[in-house]
PDB file of N, CA and C in Angstrom:
ATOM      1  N   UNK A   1      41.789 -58.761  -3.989  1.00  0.00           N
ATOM      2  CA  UNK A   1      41.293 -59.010  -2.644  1.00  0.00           C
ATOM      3  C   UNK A   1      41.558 -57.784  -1.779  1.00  0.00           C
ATOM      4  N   UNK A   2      40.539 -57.372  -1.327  1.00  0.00           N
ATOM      5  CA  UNK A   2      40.121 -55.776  -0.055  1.00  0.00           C
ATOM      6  C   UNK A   2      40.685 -56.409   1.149  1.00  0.00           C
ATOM      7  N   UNK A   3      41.236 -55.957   2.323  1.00  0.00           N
ATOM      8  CA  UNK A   3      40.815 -56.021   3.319  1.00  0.00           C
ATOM      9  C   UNK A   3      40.318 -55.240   4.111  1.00  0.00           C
ATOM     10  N   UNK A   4      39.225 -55.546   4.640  1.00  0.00           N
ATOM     11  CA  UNK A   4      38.378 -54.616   5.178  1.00  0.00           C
ATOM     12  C   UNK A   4      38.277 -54.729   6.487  1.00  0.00           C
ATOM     13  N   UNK A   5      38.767 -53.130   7.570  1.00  0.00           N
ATOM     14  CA  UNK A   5      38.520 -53.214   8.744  1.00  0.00           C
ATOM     15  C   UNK A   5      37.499 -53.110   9.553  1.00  0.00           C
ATOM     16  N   UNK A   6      37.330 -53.170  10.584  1.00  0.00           N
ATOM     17  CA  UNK A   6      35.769 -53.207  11.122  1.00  0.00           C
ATOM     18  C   UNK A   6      35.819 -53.256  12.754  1.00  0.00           C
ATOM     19  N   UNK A   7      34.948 -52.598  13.216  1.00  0.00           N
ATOM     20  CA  UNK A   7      35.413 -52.805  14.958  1.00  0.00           C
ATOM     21  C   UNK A   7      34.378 -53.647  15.490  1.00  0.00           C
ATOM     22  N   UNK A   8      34.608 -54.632  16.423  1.00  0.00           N
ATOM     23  CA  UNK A   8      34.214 -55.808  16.694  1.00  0.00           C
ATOM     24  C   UNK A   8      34.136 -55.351  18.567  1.00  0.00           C
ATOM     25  N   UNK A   9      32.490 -56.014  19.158  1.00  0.00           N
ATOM     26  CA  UNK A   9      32.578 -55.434  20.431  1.00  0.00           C
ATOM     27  C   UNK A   9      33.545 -56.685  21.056  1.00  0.00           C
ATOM     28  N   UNK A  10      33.914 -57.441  22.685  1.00  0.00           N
ATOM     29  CA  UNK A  10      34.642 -57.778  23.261  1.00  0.00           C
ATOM     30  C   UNK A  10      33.813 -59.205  22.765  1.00  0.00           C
ATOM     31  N   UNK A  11      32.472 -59.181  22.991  1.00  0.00           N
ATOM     32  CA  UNK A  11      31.843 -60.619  23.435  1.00  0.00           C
ATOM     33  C   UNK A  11      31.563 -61.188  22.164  1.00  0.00           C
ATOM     34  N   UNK A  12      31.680 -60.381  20.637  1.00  0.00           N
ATOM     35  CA  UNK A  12      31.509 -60.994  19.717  1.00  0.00           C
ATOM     36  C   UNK A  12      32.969 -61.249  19.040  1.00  0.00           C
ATOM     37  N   UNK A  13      33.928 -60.447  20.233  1.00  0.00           N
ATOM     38  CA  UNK A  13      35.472 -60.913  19.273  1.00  0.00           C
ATOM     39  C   UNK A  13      35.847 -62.374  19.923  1.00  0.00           C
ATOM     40  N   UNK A  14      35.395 -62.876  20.850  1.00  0.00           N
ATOM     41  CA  UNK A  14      35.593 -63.791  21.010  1.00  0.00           C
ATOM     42  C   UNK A  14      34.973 -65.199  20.910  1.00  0.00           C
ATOM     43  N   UNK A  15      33.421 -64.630  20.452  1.00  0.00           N
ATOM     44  CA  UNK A  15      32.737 -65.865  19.604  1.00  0.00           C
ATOM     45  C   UNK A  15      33.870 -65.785  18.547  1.00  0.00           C
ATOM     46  N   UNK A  16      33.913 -64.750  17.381  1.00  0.00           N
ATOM     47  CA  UNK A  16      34.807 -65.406  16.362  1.00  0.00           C
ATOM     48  C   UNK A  16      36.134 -66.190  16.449  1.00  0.00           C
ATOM     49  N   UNK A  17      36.586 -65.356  17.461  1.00  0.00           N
ATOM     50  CA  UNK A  17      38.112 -66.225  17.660  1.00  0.00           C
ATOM     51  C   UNK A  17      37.841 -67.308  18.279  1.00  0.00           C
ATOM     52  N   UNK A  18      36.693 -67.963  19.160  1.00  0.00           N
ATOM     53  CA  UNK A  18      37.102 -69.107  19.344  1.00  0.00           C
ATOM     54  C   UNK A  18      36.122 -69.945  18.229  1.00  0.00           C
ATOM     55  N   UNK A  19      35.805 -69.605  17.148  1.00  0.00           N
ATOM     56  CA  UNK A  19      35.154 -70.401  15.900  1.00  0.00           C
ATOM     57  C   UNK A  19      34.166 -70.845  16.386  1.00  0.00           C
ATOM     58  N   UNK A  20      33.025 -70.421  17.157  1.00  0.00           N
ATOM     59  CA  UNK A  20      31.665 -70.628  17.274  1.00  0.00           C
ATOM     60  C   UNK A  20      31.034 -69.376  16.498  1.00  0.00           C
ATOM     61  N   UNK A  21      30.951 -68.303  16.469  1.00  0.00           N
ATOM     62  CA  UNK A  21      30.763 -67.225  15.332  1.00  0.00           C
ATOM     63  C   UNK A  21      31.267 -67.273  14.198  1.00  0.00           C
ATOM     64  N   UNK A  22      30.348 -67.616  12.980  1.00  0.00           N
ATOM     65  CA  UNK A  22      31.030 -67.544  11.870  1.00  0.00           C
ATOM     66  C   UNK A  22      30.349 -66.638  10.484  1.00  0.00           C
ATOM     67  N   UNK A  23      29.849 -65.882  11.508  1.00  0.00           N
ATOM     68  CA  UNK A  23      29.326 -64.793  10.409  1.00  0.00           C
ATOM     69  C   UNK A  23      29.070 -63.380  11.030  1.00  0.00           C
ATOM     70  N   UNK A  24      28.445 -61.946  10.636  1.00  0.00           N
ATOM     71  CA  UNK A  24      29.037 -60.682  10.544  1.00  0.00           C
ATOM     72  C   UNK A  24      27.741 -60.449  10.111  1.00  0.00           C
ATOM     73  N   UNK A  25      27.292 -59.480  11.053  1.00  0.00           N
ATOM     74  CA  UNK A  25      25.627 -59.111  10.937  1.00  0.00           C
ATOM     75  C   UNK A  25      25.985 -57.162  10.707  1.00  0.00           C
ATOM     76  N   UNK A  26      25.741 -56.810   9.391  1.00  0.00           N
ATOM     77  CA  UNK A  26      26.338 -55.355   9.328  1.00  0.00           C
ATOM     78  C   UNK A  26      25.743 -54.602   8.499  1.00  0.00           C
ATOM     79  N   UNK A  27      25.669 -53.171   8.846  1.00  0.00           N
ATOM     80  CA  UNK A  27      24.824 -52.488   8.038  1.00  0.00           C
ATOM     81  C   UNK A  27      25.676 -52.442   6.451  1.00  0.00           C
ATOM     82  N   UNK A  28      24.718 -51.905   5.635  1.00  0.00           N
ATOM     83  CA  UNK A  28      25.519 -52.284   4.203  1.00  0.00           C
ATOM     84  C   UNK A  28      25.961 -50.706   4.075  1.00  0.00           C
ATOM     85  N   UNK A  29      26.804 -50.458   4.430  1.00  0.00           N
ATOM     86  CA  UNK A  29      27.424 -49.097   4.101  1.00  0.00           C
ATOM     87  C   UNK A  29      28.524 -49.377   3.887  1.00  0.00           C
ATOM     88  N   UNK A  30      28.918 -50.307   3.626  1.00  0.00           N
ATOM     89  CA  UNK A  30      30.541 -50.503   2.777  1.00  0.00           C
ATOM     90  C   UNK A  30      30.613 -51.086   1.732  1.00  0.00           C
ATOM     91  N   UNK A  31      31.722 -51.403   0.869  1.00  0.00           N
ATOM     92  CA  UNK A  31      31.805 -51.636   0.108  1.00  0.00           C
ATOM     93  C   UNK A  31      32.826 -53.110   0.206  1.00  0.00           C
ATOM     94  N   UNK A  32      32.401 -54.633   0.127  1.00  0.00           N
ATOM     95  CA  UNK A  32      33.050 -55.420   0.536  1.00  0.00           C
ATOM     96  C   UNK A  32      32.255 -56.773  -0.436  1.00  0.00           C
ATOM     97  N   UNK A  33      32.945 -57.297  -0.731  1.00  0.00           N
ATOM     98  CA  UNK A  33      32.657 -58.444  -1.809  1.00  0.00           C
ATOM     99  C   UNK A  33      33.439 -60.014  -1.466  1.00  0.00           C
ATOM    100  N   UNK A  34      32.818 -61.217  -1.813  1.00  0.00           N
ATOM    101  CA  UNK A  34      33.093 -62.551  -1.547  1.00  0.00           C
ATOM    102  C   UNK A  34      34.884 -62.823  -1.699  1.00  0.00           C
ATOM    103  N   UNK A  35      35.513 -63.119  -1.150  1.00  0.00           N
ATOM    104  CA  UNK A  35      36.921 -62.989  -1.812  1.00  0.00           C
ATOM    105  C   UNK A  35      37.901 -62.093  -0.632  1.00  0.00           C
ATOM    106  N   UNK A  36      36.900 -61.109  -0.812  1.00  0.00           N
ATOM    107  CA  UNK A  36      37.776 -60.255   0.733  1.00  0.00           C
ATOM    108  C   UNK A  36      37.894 -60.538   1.855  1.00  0.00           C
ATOM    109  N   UNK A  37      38.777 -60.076   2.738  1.00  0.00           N
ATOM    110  CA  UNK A  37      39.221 -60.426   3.958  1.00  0.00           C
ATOM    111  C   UNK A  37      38.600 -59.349   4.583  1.00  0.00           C
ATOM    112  N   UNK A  38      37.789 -59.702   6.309  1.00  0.00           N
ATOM    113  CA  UNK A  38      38.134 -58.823   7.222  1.00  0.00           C
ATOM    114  C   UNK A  38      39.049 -58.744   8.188  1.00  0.00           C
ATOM    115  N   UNK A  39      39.450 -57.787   8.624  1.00  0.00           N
ATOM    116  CA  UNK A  39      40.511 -57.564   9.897  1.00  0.00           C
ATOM    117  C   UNK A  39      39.348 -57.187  10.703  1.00  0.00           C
ATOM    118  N   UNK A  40      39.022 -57.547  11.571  1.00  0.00           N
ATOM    119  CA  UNK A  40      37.785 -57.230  13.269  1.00  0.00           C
ATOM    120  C   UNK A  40      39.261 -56.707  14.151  1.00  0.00           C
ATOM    121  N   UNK A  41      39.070 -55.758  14.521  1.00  0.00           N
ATOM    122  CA  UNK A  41      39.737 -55.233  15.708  1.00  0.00           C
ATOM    123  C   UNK A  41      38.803 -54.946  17.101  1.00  0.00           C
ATOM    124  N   UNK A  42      39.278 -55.736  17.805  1.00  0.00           N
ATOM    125  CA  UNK A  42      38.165 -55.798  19.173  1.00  0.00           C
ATOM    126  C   UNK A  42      38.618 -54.023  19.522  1.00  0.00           C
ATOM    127  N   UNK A  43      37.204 -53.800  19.771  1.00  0.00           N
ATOM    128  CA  UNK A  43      36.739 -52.140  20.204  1.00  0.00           C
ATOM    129  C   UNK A  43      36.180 -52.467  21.478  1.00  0.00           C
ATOM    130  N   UNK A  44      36.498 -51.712  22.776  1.00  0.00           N
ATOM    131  CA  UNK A  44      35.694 -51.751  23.681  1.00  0.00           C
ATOM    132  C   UNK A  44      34.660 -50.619  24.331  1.00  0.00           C
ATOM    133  N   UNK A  45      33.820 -51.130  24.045  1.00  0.00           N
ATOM    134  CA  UNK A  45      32.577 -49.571  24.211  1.00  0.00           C
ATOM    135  C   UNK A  45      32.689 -48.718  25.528  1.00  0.00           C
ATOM    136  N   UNK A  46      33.051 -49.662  26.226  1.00  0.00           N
ATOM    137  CA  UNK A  46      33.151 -49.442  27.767  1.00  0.00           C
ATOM    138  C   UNK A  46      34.134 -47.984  27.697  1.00  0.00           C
ATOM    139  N   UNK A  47      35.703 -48.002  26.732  1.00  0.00           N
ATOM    140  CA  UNK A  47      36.340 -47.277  27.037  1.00  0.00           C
ATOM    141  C   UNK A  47      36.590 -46.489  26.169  1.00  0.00           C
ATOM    142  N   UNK A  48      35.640 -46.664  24.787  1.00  0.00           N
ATOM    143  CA  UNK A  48      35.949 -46.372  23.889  1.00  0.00           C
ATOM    144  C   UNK A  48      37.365 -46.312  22.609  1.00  0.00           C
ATOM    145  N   UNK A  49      37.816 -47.545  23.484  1.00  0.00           N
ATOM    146  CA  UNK A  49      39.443 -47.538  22.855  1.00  0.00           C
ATOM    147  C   UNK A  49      39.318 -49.281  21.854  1.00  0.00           C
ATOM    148  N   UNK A  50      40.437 -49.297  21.418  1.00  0.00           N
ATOM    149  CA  UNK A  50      40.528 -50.372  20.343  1.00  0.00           C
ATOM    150  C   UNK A  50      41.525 -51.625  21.835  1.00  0.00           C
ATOM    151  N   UNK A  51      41.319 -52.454  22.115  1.00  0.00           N
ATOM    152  CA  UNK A  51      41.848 -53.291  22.623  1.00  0.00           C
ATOM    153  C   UNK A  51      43.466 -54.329  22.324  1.00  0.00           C
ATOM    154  N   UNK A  52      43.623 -53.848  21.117  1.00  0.00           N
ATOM    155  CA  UNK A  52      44.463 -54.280  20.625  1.00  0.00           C
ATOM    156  C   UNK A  52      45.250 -55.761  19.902  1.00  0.00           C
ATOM    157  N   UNK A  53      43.850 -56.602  19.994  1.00  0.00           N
ATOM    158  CA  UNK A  53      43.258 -57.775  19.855  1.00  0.00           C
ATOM    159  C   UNK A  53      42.953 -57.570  18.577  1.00  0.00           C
ATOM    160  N   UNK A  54      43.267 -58.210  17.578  1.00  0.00           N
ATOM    161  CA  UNK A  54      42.671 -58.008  15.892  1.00  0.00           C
ATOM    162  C   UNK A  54      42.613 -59.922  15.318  1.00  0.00           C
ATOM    163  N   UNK A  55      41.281 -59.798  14.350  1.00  0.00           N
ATOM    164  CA  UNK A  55      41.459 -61.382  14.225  1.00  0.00           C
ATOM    165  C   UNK A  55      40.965 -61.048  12.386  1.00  0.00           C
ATOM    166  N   UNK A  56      42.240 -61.853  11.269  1.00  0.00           N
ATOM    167  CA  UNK A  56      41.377 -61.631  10.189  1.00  0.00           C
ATOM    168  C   UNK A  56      40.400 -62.552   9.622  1.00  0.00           C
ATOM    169  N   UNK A  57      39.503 -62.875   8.824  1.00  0.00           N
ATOM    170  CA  UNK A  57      38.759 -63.521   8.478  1.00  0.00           C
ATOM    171  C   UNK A  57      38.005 -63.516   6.712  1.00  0.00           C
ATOM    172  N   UNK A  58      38.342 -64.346   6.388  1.00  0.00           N
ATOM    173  CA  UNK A  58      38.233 -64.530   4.873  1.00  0.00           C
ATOM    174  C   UNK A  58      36.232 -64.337   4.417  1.00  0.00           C
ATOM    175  N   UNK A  59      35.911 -63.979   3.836  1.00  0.00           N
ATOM    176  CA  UNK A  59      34.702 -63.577   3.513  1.00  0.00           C
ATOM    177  C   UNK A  59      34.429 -64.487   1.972  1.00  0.00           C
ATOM    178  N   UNK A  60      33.176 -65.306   2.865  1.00  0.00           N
ATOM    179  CA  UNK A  60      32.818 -66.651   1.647  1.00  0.00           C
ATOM    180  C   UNK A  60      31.516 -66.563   1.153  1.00  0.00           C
ATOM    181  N   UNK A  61      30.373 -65.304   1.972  1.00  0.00           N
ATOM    182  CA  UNK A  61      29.532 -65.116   0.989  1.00  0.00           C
ATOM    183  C   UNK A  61      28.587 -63.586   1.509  1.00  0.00           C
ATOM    184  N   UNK A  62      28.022 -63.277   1.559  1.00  0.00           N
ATOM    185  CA  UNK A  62      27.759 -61.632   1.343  1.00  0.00           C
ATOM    186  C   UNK A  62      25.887 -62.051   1.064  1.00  0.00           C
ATOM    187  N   UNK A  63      24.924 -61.932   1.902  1.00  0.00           N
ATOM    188  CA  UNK A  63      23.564 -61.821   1.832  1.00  0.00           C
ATOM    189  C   UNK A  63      22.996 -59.972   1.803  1.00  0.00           C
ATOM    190  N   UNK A  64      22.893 -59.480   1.066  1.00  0.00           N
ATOM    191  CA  UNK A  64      22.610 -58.354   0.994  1.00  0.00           C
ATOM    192  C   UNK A  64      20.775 -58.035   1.269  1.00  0.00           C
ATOM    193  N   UNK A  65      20.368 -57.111   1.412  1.00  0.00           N
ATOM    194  CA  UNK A  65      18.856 -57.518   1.630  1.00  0.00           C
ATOM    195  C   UNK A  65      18.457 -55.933   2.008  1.00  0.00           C
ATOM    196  N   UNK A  66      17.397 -55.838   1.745  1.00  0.00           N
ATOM    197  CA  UNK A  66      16.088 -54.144   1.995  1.00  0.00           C
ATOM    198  C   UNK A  66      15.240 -54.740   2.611  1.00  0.00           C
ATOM    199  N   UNK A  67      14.460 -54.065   4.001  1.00  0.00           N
ATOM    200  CA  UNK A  67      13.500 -54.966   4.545  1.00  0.00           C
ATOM    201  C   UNK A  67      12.394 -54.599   3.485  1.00  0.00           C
ATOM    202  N   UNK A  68      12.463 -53.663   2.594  1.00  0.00           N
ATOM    203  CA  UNK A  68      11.016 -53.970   1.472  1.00  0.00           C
ATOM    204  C   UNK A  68      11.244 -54.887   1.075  1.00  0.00           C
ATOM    205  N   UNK A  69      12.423 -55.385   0.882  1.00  0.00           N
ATOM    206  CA  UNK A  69      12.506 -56.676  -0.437  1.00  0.00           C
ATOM    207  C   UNK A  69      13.049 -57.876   0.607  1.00  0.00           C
ATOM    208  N   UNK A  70      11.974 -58.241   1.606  1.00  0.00           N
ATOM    209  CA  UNK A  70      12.981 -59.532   2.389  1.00  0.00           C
ATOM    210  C   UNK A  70      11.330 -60.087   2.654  1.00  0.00           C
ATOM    211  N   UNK A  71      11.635 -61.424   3.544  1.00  0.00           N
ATOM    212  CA  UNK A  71       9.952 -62.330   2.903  1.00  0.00           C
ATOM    213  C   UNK A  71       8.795 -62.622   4.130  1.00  0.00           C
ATOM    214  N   UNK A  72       9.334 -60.933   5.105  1.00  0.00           N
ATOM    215  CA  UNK A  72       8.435 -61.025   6.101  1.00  0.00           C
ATOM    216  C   UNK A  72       7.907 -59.608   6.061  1.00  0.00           C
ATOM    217  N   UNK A  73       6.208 -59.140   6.411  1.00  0.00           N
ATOM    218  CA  UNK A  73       6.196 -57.859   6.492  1.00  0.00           C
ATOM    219  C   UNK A  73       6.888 -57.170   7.340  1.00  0.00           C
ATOM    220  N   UNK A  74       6.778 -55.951   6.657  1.00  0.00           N
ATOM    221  CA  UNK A  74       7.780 -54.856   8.091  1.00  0.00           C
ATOM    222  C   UNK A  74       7.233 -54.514   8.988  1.00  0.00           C
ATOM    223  N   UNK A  75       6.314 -55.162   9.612  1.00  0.00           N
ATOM    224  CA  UNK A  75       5.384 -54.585  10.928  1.00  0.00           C
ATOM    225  C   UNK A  75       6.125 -55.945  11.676  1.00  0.00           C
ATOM    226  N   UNK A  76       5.843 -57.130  11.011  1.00  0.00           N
ATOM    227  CA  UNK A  76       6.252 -58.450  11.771  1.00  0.00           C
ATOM    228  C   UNK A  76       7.951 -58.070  12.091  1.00  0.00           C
ATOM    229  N   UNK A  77       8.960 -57.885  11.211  1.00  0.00           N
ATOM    230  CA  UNK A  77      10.529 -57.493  11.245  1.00  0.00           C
ATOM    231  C   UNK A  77      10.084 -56.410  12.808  1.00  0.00           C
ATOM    232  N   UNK A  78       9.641 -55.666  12.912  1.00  0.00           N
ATOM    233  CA  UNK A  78       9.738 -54.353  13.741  1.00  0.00           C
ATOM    234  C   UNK A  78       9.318 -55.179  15.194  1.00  0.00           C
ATOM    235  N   UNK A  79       8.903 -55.619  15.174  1.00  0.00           N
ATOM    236  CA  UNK A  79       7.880 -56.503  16.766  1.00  0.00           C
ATOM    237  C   UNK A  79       8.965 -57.294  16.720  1.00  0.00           C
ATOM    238  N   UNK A  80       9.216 -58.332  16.217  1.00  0.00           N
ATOM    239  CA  UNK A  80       9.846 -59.148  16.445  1.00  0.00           C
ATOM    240  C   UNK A  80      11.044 -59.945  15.691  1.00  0.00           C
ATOM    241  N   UNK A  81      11.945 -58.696  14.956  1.00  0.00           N
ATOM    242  CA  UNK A  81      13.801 -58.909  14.673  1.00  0.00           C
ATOM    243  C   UNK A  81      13.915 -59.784  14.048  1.00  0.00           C
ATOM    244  N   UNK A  82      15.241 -59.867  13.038  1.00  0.00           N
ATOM    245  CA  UNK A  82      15.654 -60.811  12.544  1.00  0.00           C
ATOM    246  C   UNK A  82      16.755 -61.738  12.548  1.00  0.00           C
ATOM    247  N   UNK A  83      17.080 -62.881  12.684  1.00  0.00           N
ATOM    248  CA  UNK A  83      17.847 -63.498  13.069  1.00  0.00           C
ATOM    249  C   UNK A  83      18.974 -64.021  11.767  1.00  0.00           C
ATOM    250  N   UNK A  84      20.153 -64.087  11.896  1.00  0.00           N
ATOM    251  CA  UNK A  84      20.774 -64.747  11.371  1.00  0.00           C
ATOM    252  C   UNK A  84      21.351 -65.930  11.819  1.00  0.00           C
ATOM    253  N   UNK A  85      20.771 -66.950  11.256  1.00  0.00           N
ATOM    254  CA  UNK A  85      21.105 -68.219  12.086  1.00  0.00           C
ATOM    255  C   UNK A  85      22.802 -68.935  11.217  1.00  0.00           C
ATOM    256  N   UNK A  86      23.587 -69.070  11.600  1.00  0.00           N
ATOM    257  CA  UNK A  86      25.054 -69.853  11.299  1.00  0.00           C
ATOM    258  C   UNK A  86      24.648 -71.203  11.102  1.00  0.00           C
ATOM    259  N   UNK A  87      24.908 -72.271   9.842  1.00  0.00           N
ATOM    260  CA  UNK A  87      25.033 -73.555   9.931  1.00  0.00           C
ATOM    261  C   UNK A  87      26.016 -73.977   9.508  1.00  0.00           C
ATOM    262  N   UNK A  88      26.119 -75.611  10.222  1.00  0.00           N
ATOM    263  CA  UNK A  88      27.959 -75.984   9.199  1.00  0.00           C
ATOM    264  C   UNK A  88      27.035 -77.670   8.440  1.00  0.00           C
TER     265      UNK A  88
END
């Protein structure tokens, strides 16, 4: 088991900490697998400093995806974004 750090802005460190956010919308440039933990350390853009606020979080599944290989064209993705919707 990795733990993997990551900087988290103010308004999404506190969806997670108060457990209405339960997922992590991120470019795939790391290397992180089902099993691992993240550490989110709230970053504030405003000051560019780390806040000192850290929350960890266990990682239960990993959607990887290329917008060539996802099940909308890329003109439709570009106009109008993609959503990751959370269910329980």
């Amino acid at each position: 088991m990795a733990i993997i750090k990551k900087k988290i802005w103010p308004k999404y460190f506190d969806a997670v900490a108060s457990g209405k956010k339960k997922y992590e919308f991120r470019l795939d440039d790391f290397e992180i697998e089902e099993g691992d933990a993240m550490l989110l350390e709230e970053w504030d853009p405003k000051t560019g400093e780390y806040t000192g606020r850290s929350i960890k979080k266990n990682v239960t599944y990993i959607w990887r995806f290329k917008t060539d290989k996802i099940f909308w064209p890329e003109e439709e993705i570009k106009e109008k974004g993609i959503q990751i919707i959370s269910i329980e």
